[in-house]
N, C-alpha and C. Protein backbone atom coordinates (compact mmCIF):
# COMPACT_ATOMS: atom_id res chain seq x y z
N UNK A 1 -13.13 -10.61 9.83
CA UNK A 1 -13.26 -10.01 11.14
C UNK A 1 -13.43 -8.50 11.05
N UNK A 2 -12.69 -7.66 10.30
CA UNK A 2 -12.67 -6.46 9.74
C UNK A 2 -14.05 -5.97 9.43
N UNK A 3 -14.93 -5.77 8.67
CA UNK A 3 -16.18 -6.01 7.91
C UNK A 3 -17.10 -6.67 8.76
N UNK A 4 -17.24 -7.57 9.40
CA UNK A 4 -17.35 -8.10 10.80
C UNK A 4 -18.29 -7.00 12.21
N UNK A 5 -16.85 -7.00 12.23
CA UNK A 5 -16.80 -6.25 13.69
C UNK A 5 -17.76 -4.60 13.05
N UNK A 6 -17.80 -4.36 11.58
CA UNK A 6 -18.20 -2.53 11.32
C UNK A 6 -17.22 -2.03 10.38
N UNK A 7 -16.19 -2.41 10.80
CA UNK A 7 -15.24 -1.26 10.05
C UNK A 7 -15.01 -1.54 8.43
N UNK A 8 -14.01 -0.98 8.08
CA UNK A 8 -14.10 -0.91 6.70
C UNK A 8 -12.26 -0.73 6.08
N UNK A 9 -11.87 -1.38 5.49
CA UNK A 9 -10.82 -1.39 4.40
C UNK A 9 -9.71 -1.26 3.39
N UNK A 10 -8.82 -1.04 3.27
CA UNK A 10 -8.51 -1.03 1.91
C UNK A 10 -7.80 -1.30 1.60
N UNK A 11 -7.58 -2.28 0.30
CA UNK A 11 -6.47 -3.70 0.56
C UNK A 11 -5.99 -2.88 -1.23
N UNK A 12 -4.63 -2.39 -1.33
CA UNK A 12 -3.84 -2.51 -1.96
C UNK A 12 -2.70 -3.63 -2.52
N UNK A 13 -2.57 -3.84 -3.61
CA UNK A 13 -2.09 -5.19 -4.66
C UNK A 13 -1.20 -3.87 -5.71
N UNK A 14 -0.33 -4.68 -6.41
CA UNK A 14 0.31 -4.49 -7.36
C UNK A 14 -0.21 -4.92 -8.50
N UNK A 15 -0.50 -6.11 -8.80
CA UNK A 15 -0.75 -7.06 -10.03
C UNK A 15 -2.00 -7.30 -10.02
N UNK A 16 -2.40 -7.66 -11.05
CA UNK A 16 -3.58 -7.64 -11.64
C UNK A 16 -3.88 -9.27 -11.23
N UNK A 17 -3.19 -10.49 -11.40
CA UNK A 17 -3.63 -11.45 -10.75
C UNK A 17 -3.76 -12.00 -9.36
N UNK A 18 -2.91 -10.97 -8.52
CA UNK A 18 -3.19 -11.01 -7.04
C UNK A 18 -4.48 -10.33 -7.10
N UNK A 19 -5.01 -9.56 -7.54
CA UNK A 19 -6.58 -8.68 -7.14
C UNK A 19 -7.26 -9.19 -7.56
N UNK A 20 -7.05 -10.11 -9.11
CA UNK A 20 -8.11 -10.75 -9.05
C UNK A 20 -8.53 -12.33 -8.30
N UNK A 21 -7.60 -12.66 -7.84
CA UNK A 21 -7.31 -13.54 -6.67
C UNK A 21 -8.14 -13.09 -5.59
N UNK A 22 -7.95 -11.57 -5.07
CA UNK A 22 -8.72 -11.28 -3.73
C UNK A 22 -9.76 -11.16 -4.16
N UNK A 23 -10.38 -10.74 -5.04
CA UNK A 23 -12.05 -10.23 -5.94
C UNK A 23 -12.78 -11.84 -5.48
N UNK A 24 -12.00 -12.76 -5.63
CA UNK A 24 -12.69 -13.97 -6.13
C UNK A 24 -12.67 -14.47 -4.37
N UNK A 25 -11.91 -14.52 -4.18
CA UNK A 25 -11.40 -14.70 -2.21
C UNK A 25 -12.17 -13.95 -1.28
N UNK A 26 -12.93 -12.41 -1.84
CA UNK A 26 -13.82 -11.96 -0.87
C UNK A 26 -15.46 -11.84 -1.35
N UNK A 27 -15.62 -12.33 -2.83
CA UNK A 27 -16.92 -13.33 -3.41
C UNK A 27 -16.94 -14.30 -2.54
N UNK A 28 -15.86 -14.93 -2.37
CA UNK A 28 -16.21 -16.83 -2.04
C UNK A 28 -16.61 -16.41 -0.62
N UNK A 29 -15.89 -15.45 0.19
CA UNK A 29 -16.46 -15.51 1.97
C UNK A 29 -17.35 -14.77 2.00
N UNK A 30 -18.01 -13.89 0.83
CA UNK A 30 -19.45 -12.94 0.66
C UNK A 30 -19.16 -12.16 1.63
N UNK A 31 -17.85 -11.64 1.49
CA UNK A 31 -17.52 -10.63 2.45
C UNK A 31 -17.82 -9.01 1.18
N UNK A 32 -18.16 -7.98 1.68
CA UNK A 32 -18.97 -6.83 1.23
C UNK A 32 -17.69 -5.97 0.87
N UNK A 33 -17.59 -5.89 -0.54
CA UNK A 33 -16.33 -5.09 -1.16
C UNK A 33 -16.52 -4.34 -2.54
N UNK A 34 -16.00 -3.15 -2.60
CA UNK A 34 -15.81 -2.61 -4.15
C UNK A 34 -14.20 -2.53 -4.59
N UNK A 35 -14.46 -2.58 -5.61
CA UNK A 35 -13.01 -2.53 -6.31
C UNK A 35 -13.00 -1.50 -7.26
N UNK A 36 -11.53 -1.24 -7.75
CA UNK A 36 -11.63 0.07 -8.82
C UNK A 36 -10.19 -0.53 -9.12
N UNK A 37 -10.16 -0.69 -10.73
CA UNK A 37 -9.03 -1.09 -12.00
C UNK A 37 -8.60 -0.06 -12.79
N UNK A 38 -7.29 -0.38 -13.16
CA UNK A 38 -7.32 0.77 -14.65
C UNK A 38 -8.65 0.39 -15.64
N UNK A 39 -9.20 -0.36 -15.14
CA UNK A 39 -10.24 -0.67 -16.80
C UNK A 39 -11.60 -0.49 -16.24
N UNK A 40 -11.60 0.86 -15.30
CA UNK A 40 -12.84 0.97 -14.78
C UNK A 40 -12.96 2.40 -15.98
N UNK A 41 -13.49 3.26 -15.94
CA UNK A 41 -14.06 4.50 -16.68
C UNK A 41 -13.92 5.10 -15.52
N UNK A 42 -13.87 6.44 -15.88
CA UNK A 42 -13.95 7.83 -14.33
C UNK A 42 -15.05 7.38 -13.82
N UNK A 43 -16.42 7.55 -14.56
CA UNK A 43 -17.64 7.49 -14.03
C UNK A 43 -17.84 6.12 -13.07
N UNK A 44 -17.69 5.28 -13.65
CA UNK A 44 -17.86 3.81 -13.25
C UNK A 44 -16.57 4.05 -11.53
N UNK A 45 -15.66 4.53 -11.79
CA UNK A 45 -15.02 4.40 -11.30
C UNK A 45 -15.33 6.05 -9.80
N UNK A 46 -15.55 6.40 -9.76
CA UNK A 46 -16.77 7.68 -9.34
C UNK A 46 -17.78 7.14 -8.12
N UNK A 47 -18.64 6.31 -9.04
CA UNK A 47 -19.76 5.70 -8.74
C UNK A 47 -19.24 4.32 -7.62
N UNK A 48 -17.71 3.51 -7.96
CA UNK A 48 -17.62 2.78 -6.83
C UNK A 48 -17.33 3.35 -5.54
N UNK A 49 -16.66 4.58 -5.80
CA UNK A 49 -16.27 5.23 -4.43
C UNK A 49 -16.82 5.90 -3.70
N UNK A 50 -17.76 6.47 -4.02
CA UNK A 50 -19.10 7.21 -3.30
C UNK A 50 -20.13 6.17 -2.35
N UNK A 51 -20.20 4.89 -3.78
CA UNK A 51 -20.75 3.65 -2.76
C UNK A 51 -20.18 3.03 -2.00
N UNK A 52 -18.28 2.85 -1.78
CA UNK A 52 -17.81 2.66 -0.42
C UNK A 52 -18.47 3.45 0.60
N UNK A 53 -17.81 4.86 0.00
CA UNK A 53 -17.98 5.68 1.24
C UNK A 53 -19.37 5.91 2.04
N UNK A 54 -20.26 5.94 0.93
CA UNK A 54 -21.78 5.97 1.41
C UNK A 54 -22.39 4.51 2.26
N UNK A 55 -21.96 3.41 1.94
CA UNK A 55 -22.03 2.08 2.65
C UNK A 55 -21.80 2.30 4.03
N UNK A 56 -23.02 2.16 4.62
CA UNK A 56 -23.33 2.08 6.50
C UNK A 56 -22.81 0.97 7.22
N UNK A 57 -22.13 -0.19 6.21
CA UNK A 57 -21.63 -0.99 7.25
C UNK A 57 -20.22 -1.25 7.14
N UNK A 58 -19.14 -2.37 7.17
CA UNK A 58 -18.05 -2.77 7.24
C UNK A 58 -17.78 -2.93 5.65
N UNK A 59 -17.24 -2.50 4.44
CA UNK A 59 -16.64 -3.10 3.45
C UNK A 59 -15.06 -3.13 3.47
N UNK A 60 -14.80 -3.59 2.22
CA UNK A 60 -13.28 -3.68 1.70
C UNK A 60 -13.31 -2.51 0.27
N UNK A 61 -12.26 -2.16 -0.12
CA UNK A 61 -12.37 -1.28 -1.19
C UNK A 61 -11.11 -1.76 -1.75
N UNK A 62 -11.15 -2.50 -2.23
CA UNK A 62 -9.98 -3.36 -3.19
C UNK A 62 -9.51 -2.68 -4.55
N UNK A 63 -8.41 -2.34 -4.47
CA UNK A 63 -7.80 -1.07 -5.61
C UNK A 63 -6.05 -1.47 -5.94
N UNK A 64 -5.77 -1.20 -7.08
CA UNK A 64 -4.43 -1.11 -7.54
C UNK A 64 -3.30 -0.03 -6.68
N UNK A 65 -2.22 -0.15 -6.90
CA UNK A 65 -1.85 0.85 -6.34
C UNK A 65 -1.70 2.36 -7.31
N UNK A 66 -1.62 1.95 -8.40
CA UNK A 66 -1.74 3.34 -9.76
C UNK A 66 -3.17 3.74 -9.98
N UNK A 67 -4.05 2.85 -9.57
CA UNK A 67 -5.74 3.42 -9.43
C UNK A 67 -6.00 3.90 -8.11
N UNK A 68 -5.64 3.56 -7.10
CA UNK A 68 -6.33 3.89 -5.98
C UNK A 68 -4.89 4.63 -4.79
N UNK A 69 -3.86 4.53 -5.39
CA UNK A 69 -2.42 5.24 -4.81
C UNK A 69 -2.78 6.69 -4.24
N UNK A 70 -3.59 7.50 -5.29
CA UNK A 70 -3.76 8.93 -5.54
C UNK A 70 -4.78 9.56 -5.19
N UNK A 71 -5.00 10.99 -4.93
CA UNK A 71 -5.96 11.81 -4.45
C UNK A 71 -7.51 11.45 -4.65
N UNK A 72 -7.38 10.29 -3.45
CA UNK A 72 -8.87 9.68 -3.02
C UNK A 72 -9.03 10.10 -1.50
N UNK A 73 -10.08 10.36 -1.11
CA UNK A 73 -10.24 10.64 0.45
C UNK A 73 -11.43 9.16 0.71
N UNK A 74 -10.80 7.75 1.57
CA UNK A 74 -11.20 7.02 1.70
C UNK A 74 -11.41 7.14 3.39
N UNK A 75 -11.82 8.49 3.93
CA UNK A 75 -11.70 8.18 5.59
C UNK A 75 -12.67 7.12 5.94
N UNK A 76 -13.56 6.58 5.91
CA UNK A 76 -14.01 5.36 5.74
C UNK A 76 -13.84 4.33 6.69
N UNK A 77 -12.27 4.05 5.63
CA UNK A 77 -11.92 2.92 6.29
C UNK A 77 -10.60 3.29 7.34
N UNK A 78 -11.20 2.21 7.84
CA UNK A 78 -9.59 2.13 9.34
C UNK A 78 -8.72 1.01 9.57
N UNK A 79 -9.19 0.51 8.23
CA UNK A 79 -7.55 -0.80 7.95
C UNK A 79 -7.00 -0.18 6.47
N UNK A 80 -5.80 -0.98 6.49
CA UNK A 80 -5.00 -0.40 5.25
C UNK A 80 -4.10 -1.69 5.16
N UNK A 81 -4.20 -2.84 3.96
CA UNK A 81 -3.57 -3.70 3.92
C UNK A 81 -3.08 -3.29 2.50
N UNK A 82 -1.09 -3.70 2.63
CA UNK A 82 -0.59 -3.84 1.55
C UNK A 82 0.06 -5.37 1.07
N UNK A 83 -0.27 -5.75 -0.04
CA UNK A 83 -0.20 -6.93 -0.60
C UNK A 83 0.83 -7.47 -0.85
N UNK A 84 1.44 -6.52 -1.80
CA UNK A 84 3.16 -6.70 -2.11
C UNK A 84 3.50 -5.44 -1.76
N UNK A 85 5.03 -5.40 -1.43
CA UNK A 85 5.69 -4.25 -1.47
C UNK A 85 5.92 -3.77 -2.91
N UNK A 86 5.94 -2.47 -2.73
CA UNK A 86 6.81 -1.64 -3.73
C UNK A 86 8.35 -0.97 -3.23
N UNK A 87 8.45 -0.71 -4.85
CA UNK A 87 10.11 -0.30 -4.58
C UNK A 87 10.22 0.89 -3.31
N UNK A 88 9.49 1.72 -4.12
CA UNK A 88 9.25 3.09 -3.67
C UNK A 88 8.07 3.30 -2.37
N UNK A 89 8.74 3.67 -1.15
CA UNK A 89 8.14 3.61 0.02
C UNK A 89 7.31 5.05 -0.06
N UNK A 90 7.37 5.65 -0.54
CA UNK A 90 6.37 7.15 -0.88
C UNK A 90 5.18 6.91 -1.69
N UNK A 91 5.33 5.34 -2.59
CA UNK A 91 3.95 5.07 -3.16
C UNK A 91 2.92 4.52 -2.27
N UNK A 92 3.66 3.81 -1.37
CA UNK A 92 2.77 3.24 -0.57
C UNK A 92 2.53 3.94 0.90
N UNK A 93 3.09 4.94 1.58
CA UNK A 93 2.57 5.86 2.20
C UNK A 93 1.49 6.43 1.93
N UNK A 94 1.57 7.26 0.17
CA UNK A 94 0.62 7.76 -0.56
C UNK A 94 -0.59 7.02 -0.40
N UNK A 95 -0.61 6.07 -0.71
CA UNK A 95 -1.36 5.05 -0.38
C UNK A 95 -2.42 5.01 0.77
N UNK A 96 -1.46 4.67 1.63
CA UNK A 96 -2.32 4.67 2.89
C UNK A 96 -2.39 6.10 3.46
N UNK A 97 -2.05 7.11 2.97
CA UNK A 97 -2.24 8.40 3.22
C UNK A 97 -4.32 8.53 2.50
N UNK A 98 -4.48 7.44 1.94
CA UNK A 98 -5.87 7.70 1.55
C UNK A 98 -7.11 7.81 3.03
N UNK A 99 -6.52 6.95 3.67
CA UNK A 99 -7.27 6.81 4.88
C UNK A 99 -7.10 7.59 5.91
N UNK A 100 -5.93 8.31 6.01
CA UNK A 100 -5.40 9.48 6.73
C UNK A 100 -5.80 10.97 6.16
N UNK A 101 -6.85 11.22 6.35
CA UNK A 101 -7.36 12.48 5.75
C UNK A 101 -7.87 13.45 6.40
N UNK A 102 -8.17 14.89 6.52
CA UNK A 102 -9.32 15.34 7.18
C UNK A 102 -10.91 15.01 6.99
N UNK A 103 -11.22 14.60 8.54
CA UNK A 103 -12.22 13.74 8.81
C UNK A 103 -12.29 12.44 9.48
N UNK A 104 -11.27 11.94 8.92
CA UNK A 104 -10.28 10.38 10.16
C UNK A 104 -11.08 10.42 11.48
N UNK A 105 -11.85 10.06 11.93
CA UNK A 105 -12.16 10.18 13.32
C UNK A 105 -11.55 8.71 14.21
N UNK A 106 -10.89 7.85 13.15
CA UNK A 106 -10.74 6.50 14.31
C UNK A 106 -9.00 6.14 13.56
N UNK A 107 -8.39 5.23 14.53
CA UNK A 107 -6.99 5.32 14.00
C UNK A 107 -6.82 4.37 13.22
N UNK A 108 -6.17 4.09 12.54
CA UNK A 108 -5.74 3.62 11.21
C UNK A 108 -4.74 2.45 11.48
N UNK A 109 -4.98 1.38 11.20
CA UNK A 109 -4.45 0.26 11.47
C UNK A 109 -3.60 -0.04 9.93
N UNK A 110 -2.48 -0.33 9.79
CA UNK A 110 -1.42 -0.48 8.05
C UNK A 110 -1.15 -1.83 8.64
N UNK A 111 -1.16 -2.91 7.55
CA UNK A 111 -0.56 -4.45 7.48
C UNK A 111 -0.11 -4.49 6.03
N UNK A 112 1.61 -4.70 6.15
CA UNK A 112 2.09 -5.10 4.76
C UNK A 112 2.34 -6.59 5.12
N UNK A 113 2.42 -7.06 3.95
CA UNK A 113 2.81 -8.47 4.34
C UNK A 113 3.84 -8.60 3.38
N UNK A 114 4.82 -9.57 4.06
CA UNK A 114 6.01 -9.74 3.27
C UNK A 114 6.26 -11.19 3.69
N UNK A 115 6.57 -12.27 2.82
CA UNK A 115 6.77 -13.56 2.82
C UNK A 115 8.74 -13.82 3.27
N UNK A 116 8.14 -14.61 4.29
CA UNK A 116 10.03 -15.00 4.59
C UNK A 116 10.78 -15.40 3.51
N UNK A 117 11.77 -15.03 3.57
CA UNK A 117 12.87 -15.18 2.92
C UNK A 117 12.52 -15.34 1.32
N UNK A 118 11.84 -14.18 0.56
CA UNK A 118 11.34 -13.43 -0.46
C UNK A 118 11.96 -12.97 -1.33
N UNK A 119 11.95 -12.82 -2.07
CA UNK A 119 12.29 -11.53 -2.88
C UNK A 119 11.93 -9.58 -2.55
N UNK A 120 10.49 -10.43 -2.11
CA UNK A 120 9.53 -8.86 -1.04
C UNK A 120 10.83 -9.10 0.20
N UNK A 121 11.14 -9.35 0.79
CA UNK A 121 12.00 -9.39 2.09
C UNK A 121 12.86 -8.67 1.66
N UNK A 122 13.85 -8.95 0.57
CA UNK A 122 14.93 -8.21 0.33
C UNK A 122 14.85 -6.75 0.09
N UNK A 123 13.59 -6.78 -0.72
CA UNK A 123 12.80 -5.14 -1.17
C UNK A 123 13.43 -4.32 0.13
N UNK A 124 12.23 -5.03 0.37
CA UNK A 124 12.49 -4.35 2.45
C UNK A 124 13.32 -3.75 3.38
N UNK A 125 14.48 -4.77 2.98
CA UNK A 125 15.58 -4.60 3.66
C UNK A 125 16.62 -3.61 2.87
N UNK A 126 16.57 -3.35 1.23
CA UNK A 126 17.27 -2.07 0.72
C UNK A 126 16.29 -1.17 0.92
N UNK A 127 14.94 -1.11 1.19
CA UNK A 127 14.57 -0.16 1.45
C UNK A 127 14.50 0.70 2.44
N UNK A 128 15.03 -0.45 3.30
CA UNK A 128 15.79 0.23 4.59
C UNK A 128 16.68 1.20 4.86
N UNK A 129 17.71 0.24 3.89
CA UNK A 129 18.82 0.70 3.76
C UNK A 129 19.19 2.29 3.34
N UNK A 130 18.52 2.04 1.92
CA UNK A 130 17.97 3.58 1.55
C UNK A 130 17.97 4.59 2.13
N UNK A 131 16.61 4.28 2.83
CA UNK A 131 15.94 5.54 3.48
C UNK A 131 17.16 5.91 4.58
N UNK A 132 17.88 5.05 5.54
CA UNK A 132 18.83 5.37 6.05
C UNK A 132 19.77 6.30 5.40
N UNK A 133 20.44 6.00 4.23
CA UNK A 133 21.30 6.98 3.68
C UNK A 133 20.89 7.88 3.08
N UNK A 134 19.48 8.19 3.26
CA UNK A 134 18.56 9.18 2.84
C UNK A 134 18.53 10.59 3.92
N UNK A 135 17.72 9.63 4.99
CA UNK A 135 17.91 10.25 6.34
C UNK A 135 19.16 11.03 6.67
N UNK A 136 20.59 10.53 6.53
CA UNK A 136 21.91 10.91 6.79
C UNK A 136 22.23 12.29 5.96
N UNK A 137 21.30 12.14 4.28
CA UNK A 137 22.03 13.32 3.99
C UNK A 137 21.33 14.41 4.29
N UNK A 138 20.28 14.89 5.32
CA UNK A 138 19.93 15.88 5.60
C UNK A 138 20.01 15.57 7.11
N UNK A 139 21.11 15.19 7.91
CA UNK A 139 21.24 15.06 9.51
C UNK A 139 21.99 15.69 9.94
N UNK A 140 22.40 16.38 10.79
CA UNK A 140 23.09 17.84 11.35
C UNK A 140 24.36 17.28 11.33
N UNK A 141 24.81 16.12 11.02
CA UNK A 141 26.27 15.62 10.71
C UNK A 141 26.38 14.68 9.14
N UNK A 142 26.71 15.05 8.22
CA UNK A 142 26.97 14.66 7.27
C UNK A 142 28.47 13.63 7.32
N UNK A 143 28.03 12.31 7.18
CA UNK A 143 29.60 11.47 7.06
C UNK A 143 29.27 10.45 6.01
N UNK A 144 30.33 10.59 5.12
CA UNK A 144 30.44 9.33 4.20
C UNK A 144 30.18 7.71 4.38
N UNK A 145 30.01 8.12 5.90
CA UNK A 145 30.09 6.26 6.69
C UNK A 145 28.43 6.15 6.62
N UNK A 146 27.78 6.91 6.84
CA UNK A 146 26.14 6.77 7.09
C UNK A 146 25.83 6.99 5.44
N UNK A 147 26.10 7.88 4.28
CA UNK A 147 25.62 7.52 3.08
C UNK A 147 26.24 6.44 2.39
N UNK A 148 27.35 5.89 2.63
CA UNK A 148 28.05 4.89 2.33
C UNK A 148 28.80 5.03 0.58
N UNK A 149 29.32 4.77 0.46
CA UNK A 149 29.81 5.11 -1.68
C UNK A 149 28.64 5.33 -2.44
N UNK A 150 27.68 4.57 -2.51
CA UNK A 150 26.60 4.75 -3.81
C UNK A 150 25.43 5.52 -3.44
N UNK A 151 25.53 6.13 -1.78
CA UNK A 151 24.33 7.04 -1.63
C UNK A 151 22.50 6.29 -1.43
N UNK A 152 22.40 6.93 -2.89
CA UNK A 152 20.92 6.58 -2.62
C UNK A 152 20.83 5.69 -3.67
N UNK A 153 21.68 5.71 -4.96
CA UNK A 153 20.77 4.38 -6.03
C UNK A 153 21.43 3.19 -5.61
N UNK A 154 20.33 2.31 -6.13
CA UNK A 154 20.37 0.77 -6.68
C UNK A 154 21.56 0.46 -7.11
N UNK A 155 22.47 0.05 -6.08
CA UNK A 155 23.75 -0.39 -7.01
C UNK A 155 23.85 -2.14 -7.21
N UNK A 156 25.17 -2.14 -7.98
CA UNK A 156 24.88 -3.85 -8.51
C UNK A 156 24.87 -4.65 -7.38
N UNK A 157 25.92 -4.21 -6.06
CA UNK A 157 25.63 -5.40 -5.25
C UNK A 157 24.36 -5.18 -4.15
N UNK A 158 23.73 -4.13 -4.51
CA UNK A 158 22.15 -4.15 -4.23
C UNK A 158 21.22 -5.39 -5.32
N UNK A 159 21.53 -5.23 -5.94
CA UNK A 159 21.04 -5.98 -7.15
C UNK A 159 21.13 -7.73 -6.88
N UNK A 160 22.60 -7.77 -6.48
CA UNK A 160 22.87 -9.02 -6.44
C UNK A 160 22.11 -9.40 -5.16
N UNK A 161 22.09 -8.64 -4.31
CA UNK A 161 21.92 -9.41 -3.05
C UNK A 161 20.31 -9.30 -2.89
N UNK A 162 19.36 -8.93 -4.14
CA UNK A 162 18.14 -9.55 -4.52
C UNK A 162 17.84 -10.49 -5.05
N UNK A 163 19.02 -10.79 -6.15
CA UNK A 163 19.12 -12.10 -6.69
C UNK A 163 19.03 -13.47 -5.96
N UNK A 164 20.59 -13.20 -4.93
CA UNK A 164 20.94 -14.01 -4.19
C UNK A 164 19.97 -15.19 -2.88
């Protein structure tokens, strides 16, 4: 529908067999996409992004998050899908900070997807957590009740209750 309707893309993955899952998933619907890998070359890798950006109609620009995370200006596109979560909610801002650039003329639509009752769910939910006791230690009231004992790291019964 995306590609479709005009617009254009960009679907962030973690793993190398989820992307190549979507590579093969947006072959099979001959839906109009470039991709960029660690196992592209600068040049090669150069040459796909100029042909997103230069492409007059709707594509996808299908990228890693350690290849395509970083100082790319994709204004382009005006979707931003994330595949899996990451730990770190600043990688994937970064991320979709690709499509948020000077030049943006249309607004920017972000879809993470996270599967019920996951392992990604739990991510989620300490990452919540986190950023909350993150938030607290620079809030015009500092209390031990809002950073809670362990602050900001990963503690074990963070751990466990990923397991669990």
């Amino acid at each position: 529908e995306v590609t479709e309707g005009g617009a254009s893309a960009l679907v962030f993955t973690q793993f190398l067999a989820t992307f190549d899952r979507i590579r093969n998933a947006l072959t099979a619907e001959k839906i109009p996409y470039y991709d960029i890998s660690g196992s592209d070359s600068r040049l090669s890798r150069e040459k796909k992004l100029r042909a997103f950006n230069e492409d007059g109609k709707g594509s996808v620009m299908l990228m890693t998050l350690k290849t395509g995370g970083v100082g790319l200006n994709l204004v382009k596109a005006s979707y931003v899908f994330h595949i899996e979560p990451w730990w770190n909610p600043a990688v994937e801002n970064q991320a979709t900070d690709r499509a948020h650039r000077i030049g943006q003329s249309t607004t920017v639509q972000v879809v993470r997807y996270i599967i019920k009752e996951s392992v990604e769910e739990k991510i989620e939910v300490l990452k919540d957590v986190k950023a909350k006791r993150f938030d607290a230690l620079f809030s015009v009231s500092e209390k031990e009740t809002d950073l809670g004992p362990a602050g900001t790291t990963l503690t074990r019964q963070d751990f466990e209750f990923l397991l669990s």
